[in-house]
Protein backbone atom coordinates (compact mmCIF):
# COMPACT_ATOMS: atom_id res chain seq x y z
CA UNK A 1 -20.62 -11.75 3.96
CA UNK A 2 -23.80 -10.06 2.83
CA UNK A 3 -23.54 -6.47 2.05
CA UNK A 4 -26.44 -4.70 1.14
CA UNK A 5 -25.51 -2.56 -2.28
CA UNK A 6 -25.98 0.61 -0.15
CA UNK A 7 -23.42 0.02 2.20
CA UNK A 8 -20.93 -1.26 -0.43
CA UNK A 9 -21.63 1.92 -2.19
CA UNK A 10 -20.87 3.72 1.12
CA UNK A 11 -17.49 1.59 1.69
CA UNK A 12 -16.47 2.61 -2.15
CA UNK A 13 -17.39 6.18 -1.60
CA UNK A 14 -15.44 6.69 1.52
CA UNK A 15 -12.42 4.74 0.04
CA UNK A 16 -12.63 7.56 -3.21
CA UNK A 17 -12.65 10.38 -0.07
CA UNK A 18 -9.68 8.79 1.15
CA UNK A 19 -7.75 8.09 -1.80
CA UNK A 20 -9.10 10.34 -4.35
CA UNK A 21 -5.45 9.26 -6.65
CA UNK A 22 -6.34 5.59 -7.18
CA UNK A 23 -3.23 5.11 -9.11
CA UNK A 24 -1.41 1.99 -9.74
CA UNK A 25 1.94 2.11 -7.39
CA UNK A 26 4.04 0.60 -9.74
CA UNK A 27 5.99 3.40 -11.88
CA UNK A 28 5.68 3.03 -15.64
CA UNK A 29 5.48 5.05 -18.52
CA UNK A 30 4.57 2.29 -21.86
CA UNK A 31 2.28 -0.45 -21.76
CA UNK A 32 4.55 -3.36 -21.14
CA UNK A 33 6.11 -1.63 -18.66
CA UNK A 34 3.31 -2.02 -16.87
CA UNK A 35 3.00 -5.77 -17.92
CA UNK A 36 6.93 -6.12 -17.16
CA UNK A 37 6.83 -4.06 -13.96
CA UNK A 38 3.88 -6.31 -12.67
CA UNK A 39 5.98 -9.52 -12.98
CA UNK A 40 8.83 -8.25 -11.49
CA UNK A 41 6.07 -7.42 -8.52
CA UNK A 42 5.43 -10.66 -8.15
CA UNK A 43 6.52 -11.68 -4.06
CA UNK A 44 8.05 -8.43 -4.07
CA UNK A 45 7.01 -5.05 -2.93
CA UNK A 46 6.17 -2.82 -5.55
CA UNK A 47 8.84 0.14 -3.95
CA UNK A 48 11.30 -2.39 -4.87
CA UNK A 49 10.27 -2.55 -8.58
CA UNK A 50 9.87 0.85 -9.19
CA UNK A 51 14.04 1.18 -8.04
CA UNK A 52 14.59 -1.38 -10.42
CA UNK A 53 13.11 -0.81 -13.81
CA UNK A 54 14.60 3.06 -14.15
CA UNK A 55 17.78 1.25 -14.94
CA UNK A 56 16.57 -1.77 -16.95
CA UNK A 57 14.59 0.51 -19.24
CA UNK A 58 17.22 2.83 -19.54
CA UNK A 59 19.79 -0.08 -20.48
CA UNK A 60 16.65 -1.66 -22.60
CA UNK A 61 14.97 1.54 -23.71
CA UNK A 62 12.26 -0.46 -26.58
CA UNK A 63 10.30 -3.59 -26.93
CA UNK A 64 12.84 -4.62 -29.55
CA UNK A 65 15.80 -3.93 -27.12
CA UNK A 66 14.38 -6.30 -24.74
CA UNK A 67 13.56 -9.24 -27.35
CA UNK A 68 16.89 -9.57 -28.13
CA UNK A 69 18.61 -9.23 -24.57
CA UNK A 70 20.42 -11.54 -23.00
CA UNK A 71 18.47 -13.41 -20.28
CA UNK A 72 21.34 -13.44 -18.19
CA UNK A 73 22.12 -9.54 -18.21
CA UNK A 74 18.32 -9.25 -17.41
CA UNK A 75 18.84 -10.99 -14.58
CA UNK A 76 21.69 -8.93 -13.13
CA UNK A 77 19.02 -5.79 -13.57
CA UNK A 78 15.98 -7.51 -11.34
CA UNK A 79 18.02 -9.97 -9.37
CA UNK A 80 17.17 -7.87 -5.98
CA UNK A 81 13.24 -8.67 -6.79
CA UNK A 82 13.74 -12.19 -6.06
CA UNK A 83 13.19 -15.26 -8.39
CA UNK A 84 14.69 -13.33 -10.73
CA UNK A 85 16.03 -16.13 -13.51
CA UNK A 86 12.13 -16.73 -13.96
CA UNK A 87 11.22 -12.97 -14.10
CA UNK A 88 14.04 -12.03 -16.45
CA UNK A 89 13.21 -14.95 -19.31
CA UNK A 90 9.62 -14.60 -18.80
CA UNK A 91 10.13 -10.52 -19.64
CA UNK A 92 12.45 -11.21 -23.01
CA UNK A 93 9.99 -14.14 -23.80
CA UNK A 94 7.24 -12.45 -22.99
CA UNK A 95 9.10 -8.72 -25.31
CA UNK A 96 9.61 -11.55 -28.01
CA UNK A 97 5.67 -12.54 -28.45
CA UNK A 98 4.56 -9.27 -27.85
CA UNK A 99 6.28 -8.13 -31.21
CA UNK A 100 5.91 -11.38 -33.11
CA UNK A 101 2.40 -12.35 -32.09
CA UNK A 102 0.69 -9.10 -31.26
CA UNK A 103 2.61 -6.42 -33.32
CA UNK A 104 4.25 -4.82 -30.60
CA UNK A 105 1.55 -4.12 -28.53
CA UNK A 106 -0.05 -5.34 -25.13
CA UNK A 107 -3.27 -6.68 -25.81
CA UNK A 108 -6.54 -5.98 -24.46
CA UNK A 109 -8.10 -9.33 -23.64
CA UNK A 110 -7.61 -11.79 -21.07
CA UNK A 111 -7.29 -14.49 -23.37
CA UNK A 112 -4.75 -13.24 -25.49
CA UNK A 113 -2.85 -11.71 -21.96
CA UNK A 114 -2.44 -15.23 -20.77
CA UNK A 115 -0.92 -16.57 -23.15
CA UNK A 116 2.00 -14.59 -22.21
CA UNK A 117 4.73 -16.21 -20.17
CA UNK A 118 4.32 -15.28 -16.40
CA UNK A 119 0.82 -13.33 -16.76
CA UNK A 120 -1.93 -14.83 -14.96
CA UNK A 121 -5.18 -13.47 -14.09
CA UNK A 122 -4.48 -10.67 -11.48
CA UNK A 123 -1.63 -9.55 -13.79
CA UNK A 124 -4.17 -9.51 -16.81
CA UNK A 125 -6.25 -8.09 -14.85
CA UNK A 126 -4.50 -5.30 -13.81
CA UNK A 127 -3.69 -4.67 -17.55
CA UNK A 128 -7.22 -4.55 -18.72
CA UNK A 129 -8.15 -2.54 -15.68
CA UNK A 130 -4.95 0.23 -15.80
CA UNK A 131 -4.74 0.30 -19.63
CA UNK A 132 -7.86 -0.42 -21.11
CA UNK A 133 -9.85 0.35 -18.61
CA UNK A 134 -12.42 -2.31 -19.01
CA UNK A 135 -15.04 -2.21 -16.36
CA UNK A 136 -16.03 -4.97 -14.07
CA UNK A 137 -11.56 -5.65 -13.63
CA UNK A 138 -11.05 -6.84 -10.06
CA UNK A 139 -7.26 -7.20 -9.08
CA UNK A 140 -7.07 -9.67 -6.24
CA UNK A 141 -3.88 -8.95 -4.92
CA UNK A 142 -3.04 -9.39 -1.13
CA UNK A 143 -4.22 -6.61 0.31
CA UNK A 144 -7.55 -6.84 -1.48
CA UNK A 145 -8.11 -10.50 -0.62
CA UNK A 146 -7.25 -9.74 3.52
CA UNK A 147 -9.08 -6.45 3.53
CA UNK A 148 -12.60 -7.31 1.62
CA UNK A 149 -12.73 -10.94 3.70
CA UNK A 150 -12.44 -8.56 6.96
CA UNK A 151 -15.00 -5.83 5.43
CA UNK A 152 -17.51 -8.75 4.50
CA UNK A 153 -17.47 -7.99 0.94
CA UNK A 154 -16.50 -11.81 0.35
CA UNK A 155 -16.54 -15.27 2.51
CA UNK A 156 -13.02 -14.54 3.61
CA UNK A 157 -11.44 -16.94 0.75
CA UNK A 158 -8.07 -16.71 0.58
CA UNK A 159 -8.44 -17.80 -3.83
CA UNK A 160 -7.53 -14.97 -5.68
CA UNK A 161 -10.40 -16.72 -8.24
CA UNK A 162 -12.92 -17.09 -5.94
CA UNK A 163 -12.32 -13.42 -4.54
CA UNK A 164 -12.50 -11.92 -7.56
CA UNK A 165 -15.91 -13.48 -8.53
CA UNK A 166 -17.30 -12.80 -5.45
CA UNK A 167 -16.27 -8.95 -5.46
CA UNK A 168 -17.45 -9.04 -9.37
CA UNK A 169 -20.88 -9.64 -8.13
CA UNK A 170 -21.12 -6.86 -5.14
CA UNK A 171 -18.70 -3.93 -6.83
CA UNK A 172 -20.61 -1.31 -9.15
CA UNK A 173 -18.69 -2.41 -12.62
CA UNK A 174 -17.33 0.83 -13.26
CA UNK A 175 -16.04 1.65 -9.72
CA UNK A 176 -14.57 -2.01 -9.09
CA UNK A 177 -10.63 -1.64 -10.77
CA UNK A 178 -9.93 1.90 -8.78
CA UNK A 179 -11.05 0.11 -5.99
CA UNK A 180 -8.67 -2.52 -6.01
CA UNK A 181 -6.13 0.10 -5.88
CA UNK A 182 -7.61 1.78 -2.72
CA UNK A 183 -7.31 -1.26 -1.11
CA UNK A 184 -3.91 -1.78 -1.63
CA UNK A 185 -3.49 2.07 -0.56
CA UNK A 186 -5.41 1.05 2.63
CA UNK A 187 -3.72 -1.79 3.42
CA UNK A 188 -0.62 0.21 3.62
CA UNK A 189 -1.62 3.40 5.46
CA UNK A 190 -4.37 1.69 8.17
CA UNK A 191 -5.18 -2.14 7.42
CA UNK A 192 -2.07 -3.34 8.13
CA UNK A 193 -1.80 -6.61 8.15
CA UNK A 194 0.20 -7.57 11.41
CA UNK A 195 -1.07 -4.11 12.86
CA UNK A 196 -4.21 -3.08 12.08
CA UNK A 197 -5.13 0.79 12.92
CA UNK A 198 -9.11 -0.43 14.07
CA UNK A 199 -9.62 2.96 15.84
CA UNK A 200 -8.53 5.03 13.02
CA UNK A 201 -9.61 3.68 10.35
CA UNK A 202 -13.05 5.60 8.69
CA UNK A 203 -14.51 1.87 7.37
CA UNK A 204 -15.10 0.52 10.67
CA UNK A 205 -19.17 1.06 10.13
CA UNK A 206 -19.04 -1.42 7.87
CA UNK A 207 -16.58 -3.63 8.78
CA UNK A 208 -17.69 -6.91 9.98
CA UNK A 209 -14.89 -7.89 11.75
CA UNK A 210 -14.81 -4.70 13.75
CA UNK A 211 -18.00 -5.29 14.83
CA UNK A 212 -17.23 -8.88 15.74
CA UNK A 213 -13.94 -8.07 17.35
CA UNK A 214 -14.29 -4.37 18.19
CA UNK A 215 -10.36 -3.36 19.02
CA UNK A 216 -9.20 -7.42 19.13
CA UNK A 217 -6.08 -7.50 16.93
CA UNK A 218 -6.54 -8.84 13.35
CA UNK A 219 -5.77 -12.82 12.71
């Protein structure tokens, strides 16, 4: 850990050649489907969500529809996304206090997003980052927390807190959220996590575990 501000400038610069469509993965069209789509992501890949909520929208098309749905029909929808009795109440709960305690609308700080069943930080996050576009978001998600400990960028902490704080203080504010979502792009496509492309991958100048470990497999 200890990038100089040049070379994290030069690792976020070649991640926007790379990826110049930082877009979120998951498939959505309104806010909360966002919010929804990001619980139902939870220990699940995000190519599994996106098959998913086509049909629960359509069967729920409105905020209202999914306030008064049955839990248990819910459940039916997302059961292939695992742990799905906890993801289907928290998404009518969560439908429920969107339209009695925000007036039907997702709201733009991270104290009022965690008061919503199921949304912690890196789902709040995510919100501020994708729909509000707040600068200075920093989605720690699993890809992010693996690929910035290998990069240096942070003290290889696996604590989605303590990641994001540390990348808070080294990321350019308004560059940081996109960047989150070029790492989870990279993690796919080269920094794979029990495969690692080393010798293809365009970072390696700044990677400090490439220069540690040169073509050594990843931990």
């Amino acid at each position: 850990m200890g990038k100089t501000p040049e070379q994290v400038r030069a690792i976020v610069e070649e991640l926007k050649a790379l990826y110049p469509d930082s877009l979120c993965s998951l498939q959505y069209e309104k806010d909360y489907e966002l919010l929804f789509a990001v619980r139902l992501a939870a220990q699940c890949t995000d190519e599994r969500v996106n098959q998913v909520t086509p049909a629960l929208y359509a069967r729920f098309p409105t905020l209202e529809a999914l306030a008064g749905a049955d839990v248990a029909e819910v459940e039916r929808y997302v059961h292939s996304t695992g742990f799905f009795r906890a993801k289907a109440r928290d998404i009518v709960l969560s439908a429920q206090m969107l339209l009695r305690d925000y007036g039907g609308r997702v709201p733009g700080t991270m104290e009022e997003l965690l008061k919503l069943p199921g949304v912690g930080r890196k789902t709040a996050n995510l919100i501020l980052g994708d729909v509000y576009h707040v600068p200075g978001v920093v989605v720690a998600d699993t890809h992010c927390i693996r690929i910035t400990g290998l990069l240096g960028l942070t003290d290889g902490s696996k604590d989605p807190g303590k990641v994001e704080q540390q990348l808070r203080r080294v990321l350019p504010p308004e560059e940081s959220n996109n960047f989150c979502h070029r790492m989870v792009l990279h993690g796919r496509a080269v920094c794979i996590a029990r495969r690692p492309q080393c010798q293809s991958c365009t970072l390696r100048p700044w990677c400090d575990y490439f220069m540690k470990n040169g073509e050594e497999e990843t931990p």
